[in-house]
Protein backbone atom coordinates (compact mmCIF):
# COMPACT_ATOMS: atom_id res chain seq x y z
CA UNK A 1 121.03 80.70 99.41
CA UNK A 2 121.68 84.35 100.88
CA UNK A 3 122.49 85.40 96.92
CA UNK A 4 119.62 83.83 95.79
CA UNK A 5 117.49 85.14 98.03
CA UNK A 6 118.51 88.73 97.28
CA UNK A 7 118.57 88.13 93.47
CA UNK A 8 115.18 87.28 93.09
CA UNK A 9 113.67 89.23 96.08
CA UNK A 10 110.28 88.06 97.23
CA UNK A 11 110.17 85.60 94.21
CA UNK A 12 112.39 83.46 96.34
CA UNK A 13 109.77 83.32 99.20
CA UNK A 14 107.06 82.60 96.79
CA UNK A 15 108.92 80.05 95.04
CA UNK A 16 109.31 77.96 97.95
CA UNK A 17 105.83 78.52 99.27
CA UNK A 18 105.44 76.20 95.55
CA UNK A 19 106.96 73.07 96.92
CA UNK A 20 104.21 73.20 100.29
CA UNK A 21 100.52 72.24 100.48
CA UNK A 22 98.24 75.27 100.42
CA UNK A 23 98.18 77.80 103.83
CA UNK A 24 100.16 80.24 105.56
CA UNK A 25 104.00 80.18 106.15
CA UNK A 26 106.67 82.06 107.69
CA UNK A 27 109.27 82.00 104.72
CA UNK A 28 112.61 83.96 105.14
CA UNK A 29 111.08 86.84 107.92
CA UNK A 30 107.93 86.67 105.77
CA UNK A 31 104.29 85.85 106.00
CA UNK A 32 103.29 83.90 102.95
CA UNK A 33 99.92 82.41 101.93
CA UNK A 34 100.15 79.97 99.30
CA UNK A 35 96.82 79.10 97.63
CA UNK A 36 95.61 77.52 94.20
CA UNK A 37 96.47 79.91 91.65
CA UNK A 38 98.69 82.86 93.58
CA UNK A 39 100.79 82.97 96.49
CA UNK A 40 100.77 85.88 98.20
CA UNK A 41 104.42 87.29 100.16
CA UNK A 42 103.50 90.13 103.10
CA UNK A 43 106.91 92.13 103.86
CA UNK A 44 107.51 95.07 106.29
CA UNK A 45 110.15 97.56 105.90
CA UNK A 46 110.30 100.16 108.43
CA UNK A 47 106.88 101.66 108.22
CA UNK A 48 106.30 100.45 104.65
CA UNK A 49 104.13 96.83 103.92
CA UNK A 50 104.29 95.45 100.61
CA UNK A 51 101.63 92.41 99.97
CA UNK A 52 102.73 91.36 97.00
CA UNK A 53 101.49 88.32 94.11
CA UNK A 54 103.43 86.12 92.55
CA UNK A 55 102.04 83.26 90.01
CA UNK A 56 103.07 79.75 89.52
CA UNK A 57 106.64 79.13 89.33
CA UNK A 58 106.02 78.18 85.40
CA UNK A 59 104.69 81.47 84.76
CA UNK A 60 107.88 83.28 86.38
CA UNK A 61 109.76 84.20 82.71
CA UNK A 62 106.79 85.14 81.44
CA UNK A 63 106.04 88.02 84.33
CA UNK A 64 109.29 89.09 84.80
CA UNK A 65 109.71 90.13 81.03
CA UNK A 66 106.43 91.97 81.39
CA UNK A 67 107.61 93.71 84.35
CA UNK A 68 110.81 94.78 82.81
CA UNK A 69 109.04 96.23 79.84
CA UNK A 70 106.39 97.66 82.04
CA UNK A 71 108.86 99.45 84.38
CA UNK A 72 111.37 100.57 80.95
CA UNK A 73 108.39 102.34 79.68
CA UNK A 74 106.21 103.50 82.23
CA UNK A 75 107.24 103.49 85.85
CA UNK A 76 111.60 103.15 86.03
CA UNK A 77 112.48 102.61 88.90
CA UNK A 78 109.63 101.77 90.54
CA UNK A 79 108.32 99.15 93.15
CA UNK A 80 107.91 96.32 90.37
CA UNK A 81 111.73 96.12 89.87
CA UNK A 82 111.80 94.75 93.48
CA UNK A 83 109.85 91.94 92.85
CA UNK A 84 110.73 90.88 89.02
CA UNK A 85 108.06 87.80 88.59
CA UNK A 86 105.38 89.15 90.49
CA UNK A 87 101.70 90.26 89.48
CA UNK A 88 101.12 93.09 91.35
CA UNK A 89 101.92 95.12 94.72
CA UNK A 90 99.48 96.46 97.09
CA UNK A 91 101.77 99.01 99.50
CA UNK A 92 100.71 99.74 102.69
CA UNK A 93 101.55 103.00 105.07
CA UNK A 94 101.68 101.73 108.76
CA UNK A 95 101.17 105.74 110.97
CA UNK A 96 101.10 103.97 113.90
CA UNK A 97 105.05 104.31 113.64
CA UNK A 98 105.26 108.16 112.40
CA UNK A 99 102.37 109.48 113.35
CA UNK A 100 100.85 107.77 116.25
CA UNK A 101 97.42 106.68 114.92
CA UNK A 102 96.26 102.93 114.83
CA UNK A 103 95.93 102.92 110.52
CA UNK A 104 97.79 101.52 107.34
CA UNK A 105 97.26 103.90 104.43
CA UNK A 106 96.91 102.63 101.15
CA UNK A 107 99.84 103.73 98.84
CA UNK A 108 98.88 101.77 95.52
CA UNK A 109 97.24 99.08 94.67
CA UNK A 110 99.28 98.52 91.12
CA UNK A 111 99.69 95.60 88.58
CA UNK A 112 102.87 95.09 86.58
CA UNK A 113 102.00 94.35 83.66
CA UNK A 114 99.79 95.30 80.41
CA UNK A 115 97.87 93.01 78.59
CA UNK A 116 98.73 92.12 74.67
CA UNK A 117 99.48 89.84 71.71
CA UNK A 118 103.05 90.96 71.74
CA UNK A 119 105.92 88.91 73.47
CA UNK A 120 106.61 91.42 76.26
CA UNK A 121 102.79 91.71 77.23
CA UNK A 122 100.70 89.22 79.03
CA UNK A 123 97.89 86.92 77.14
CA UNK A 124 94.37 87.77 77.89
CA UNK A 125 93.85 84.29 79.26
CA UNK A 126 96.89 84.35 81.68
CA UNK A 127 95.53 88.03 82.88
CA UNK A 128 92.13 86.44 83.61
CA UNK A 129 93.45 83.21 85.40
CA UNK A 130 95.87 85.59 88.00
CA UNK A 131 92.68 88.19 87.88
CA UNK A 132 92.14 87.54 91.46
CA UNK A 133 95.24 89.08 92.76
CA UNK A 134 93.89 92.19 93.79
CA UNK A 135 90.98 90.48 95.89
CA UNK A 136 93.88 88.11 97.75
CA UNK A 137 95.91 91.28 98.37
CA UNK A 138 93.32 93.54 100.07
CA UNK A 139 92.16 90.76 101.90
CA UNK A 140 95.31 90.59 103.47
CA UNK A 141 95.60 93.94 103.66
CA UNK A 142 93.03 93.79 106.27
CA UNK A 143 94.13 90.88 107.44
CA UNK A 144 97.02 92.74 108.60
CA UNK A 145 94.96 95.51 109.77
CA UNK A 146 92.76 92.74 112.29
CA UNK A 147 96.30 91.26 113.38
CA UNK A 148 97.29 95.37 114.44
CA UNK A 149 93.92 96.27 115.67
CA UNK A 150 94.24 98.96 112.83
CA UNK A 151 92.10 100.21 110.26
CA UNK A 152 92.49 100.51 106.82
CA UNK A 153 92.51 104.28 105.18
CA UNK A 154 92.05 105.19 101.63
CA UNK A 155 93.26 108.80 100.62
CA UNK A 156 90.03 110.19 99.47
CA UNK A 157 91.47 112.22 96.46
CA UNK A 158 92.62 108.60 95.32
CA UNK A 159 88.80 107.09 96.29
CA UNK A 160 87.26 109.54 94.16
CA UNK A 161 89.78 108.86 91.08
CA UNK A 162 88.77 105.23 91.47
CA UNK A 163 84.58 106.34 91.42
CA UNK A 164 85.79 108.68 88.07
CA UNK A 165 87.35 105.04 86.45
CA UNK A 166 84.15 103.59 87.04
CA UNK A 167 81.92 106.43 85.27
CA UNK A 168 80.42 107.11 88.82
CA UNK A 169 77.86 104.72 87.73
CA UNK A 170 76.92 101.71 89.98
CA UNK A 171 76.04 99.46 87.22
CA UNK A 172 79.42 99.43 86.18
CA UNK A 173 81.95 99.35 89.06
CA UNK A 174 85.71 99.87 88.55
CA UNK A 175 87.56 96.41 89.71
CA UNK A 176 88.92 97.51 92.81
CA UNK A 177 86.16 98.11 94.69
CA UNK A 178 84.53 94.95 93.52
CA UNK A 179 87.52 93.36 94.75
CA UNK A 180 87.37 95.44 98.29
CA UNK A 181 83.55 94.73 98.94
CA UNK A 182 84.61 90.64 98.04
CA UNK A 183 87.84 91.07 100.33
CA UNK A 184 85.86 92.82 103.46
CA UNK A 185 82.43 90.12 103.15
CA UNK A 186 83.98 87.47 105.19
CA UNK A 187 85.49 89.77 107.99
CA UNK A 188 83.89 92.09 110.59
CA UNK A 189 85.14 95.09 108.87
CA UNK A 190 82.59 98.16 107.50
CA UNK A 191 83.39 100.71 105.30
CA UNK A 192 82.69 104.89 106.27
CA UNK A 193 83.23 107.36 104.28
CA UNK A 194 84.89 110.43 106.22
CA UNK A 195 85.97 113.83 104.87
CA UNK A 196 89.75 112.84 104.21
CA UNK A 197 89.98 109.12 103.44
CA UNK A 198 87.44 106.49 103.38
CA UNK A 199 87.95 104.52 106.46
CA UNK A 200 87.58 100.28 106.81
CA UNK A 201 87.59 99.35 109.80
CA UNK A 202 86.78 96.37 112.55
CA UNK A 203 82.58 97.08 113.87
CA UNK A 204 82.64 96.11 117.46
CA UNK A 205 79.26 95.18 116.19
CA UNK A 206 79.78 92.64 113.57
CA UNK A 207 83.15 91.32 115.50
């Protein structure tokens, strides 16, 4: 089980999280939330949180082929050969270990695949069925954040790319912050804009 475990990486969580009814588990040091379509795997190491998606175990092959070519021609080396099967990675900072302040910064927020008709792509219609990954993630990225009594900090330089992918039009909003606004309606959390990094954080208010 230990070779398994460290052949397939987080897939192995994930793929257990499979054979259980939907909710939250502690799988192999852990947290995993298995729901309908995606089960998500939350892992620390050292100061570094990866919340990362995996699909249904069916669609494993078909991931982990996309992820290879993705990494061979793009990004070698790179956090998706950790986690061959997944979806995507959202990677977390925590600076309450190196620097002292209550906040997780947001690293990446990165899919592993491209979308195609050819055999080492992904089909449009698998895309669109796992197209809520992002949403899960950064929900649980302040999930995490509530369970730390953190807050959540975007580097602004990489806020402002993300307004520029949108055509800084608000008619047309680039996915991720679609997905953040979904991810923070449910929770307490606000969003403020301050002259570094956006901040997200917990309103004493709304708690």
């Amino acid at each position: 089980m230990i070779y398994e475990r460290l052949l397939k990486g987080l897939a192995y969580s994930a793929e257990q999280a499979w054979n259980m009814p939907e909710g939250r588990y502690e799988i192999d040091g852990c947290s995993v939330l298995r729901t309908k379509k995606i089960v998500i795997v939350r892992e620390q190491v050292d100061n570094r949180w990866n919340i990362v998606a995996f699909p249904r175990v069916e669609h494993f092959t078909t991931f982990k082929n996309a992820v290879v070519a993705f990494c061979a021609s793009d990004y070698p080396g790179q956090h998706q050969d950790n986690n061959p099967a997944a979806i995507g990675t959202i990677a977390l900072t925590d600076l309450s270990q190196i620097a002292g302040h209550q906040a997780m910064v947001l690293d990446y927020a990165q899919a592993h695949f491209r979308v195609g008709s050819e055999t080492w792509k992904i089909p449009r219609n698998l895309a669109t069925y796992y197209g809520g990954w992002r949403y899960r993630c950064l929900k649980e990225a302040i999930r995490l954040c509530g369970e730390k009594d953190s807050e959540l900090r975007i580097i602004r330089i990489y806020w402002e790319f993300i307004q520029e992918a949108s055509g800084g039009s608000s008619q047309n909003k680039n996915q991720f912050i679609v997905d953040l606004t979904k991810a923070m309606a449910s929770t307490s959390f606000v969003l403020e804009q301050a002259e570094r990094y956006i901040r997200i954080f917990r309103s004493r208010e709304r708690s």
